[in-house]
Structures are given as structure tokens and as C-alpha cells.
N, C-alpha and C. Protein backbone atom coordinates (compact mmCIF):
# COMPACT_ATOMS: atom_id res chain seq x y z
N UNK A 1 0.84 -1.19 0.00
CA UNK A 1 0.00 0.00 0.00
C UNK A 1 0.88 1.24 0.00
N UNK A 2 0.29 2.24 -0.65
CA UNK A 2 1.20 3.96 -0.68
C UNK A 2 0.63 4.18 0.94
N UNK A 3 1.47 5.31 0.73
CA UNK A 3 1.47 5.91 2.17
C UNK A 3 0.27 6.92 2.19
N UNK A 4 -0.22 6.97 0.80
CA UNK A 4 -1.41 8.00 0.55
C UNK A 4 -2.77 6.59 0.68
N UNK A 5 -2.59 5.60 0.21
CA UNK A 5 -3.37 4.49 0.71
C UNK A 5 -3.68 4.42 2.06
N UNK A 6 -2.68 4.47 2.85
CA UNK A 6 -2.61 3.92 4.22
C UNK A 6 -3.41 5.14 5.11
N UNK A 7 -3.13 6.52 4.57
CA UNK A 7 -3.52 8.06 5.45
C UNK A 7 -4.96 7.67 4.76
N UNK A 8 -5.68 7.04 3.39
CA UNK A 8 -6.86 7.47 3.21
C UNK A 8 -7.68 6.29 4.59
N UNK A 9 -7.06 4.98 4.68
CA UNK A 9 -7.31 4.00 5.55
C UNK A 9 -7.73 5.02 6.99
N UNK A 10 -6.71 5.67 7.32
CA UNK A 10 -6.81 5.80 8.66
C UNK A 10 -7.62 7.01 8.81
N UNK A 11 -8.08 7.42 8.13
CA UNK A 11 -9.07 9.11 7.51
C UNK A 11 -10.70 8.00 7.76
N UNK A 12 -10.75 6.93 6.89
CA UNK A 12 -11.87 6.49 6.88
C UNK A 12 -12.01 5.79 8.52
N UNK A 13 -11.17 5.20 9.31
CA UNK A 13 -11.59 4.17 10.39
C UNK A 13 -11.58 5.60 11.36
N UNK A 14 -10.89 7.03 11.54
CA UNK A 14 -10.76 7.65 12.23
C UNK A 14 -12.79 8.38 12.22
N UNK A 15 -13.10 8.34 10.86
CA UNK A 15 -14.47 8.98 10.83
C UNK A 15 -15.33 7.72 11.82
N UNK A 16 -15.04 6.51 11.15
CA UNK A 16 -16.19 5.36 11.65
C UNK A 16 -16.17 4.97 13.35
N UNK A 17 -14.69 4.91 13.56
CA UNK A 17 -14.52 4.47 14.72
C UNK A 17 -14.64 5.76 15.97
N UNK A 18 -14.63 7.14 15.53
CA UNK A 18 -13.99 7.93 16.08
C UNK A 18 -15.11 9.59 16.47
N UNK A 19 -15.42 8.71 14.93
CA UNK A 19 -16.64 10.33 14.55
C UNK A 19 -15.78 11.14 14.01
N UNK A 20 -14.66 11.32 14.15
CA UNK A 20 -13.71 12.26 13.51
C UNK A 20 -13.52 12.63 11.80
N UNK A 21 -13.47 14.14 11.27
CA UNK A 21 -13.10 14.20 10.42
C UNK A 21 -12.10 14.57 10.03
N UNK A 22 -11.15 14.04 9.05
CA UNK A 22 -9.41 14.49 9.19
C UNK A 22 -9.27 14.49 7.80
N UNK A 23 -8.60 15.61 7.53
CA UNK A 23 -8.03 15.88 5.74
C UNK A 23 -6.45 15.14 5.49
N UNK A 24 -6.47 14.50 4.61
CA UNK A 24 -5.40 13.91 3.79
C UNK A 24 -5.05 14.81 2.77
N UNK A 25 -4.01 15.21 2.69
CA UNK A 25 -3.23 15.87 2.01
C UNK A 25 -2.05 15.19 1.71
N UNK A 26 -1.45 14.96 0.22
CA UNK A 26 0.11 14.73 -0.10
C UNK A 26 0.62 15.75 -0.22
N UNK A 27 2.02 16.05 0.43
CA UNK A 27 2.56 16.43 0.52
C UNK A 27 4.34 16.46 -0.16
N UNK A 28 4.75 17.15 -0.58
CA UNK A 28 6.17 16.99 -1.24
C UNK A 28 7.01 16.47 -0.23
N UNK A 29 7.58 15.10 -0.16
CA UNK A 29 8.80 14.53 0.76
C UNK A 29 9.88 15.54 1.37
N UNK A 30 10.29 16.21 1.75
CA UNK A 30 11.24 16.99 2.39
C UNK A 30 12.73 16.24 2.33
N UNK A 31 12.59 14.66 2.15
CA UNK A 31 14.00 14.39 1.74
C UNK A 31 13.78 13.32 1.26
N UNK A 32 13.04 13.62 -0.37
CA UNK A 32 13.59 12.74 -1.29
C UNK A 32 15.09 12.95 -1.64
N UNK A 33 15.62 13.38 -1.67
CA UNK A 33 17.11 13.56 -2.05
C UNK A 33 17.63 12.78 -1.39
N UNK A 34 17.21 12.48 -0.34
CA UNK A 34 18.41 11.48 0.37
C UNK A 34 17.52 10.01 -0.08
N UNK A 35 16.78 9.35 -0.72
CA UNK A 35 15.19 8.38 -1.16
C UNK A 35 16.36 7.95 -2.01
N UNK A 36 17.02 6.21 -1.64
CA UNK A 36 17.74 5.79 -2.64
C UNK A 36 16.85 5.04 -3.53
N UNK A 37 15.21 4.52 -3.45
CA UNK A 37 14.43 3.87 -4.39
C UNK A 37 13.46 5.21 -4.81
N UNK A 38 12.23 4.58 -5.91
CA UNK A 38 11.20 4.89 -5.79
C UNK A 38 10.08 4.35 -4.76
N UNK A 39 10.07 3.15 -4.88
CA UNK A 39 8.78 2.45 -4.25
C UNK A 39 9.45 1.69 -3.04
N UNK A 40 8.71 1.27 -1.75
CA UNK A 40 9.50 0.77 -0.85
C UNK A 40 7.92 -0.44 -0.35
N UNK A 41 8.26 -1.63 -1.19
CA UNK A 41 7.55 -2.38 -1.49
C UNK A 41 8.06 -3.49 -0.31
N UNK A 42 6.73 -4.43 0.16
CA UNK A 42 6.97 -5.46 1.15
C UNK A 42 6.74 -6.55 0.77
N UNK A 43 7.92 -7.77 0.58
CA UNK A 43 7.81 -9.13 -0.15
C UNK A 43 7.72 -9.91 1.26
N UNK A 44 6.66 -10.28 1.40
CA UNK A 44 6.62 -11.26 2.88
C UNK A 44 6.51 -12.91 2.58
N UNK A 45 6.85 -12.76 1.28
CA UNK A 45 7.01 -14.61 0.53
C UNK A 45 7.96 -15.20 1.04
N UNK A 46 9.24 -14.70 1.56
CA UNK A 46 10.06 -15.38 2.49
C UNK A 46 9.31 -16.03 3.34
N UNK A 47 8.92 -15.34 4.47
CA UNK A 47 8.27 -15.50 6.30
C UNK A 47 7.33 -16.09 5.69
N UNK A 48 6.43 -16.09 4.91
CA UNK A 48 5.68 -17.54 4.70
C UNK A 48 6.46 -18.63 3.88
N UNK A 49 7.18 -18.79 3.13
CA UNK A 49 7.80 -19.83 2.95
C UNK A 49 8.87 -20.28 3.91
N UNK A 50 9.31 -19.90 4.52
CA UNK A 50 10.06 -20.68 5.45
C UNK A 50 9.71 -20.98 7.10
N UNK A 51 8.71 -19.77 7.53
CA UNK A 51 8.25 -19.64 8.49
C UNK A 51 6.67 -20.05 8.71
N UNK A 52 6.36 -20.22 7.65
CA UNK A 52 4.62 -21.20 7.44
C UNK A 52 3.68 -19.71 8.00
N UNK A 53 4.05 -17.86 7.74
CA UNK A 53 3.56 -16.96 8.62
C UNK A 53 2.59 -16.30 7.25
N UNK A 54 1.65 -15.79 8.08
CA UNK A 54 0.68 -15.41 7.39
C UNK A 54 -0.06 -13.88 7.81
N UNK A 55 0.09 -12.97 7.39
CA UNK A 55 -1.00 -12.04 8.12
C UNK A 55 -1.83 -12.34 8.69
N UNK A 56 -2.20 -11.78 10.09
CA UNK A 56 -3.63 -12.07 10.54
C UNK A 56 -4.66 -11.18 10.30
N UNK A 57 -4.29 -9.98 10.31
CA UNK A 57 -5.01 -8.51 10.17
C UNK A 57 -4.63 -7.76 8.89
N UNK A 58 -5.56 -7.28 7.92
CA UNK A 58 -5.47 -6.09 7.02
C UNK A 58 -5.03 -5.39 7.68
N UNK A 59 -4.54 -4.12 7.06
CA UNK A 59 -4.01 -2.46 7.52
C UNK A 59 -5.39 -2.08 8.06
N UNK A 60 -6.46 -2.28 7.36
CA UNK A 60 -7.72 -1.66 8.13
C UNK A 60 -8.04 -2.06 9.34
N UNK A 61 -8.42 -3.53 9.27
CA UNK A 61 -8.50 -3.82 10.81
C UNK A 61 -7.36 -3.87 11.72
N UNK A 62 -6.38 -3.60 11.46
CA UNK A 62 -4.96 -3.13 12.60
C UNK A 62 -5.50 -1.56 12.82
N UNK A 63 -6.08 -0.86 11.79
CA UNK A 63 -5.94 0.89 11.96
C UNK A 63 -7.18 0.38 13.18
N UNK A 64 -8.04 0.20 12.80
CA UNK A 64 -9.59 -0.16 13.43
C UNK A 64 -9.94 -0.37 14.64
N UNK A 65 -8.78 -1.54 15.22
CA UNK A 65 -8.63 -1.84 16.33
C UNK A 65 -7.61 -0.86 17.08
N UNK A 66 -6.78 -0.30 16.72
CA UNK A 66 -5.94 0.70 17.10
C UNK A 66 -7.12 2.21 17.93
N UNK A 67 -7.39 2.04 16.88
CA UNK A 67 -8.27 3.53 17.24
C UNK A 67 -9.29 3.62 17.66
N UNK A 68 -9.53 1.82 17.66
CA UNK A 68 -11.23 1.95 18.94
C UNK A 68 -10.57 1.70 20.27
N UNK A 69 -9.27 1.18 20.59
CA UNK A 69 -8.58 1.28 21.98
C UNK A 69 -8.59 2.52 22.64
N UNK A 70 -8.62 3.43 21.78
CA UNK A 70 -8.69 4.99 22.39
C UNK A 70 -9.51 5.41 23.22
């Protein structure tokens, strides 16, 4: 997921769980210059192939449960 994925995630569970309304905005990185990739992508095919591991939770229900603890 982008990081603009993940802020729209936590915009939507912050309204449902929260009542809250919060603006998402992208913003220009302040240090891409020092950004040796473009994309900073997560291959978790290892930890399940060797480790038999599996997600238990989407990003949503981790945001979800996060923010109904509040």
C-alpha cells in the first residue's frame, strides 16, 4: 500500500470508529534527495515460505482496532 493508501485507511476508520473528520493531504517529501528507491515495497514470501507466517489482520482492521482502543 502507498502511504497516501494507508492516510486514506486511517481518515476512513478515524471517521467510523472515532466520529472524527481528518483531511489527507500529499505532501512533497522533504528528503527525497536522500530516497535511494522509488517504491518501498513489502515481499513477505520469504516469512511464509520458510516460516509457514501469514497475516492475521489487514491495515484496516490493525488501523480499526488501534483507534477503537482509544
Amino acid at each position: 500500500m502507498s502511504v497516501l493508501s494507508v492516510a486514506e485507511v486511517v481518515r476512513e476508520a478515524a471517521k467510523d470508529e472515532l466520529g472524527a473528520e481528518i483531511d489527507v493531504t500529499l505532501v512533497e517529501n522533504p528528503r527525497a534527495a536522500e530516497t535511494m528507491v522509488e517504491e518501498f515495497s513489502v515481499d513477505t514470501s520469504k516469512a511464509r515460505e520458510i516460516l509457514s507466517w501469514v497475516p492475521s489482520k489487514c491495515v484496516k482492521m490493525s488501523v480499526q482496532q488501534l483507534l477503537s482502543t482509544q
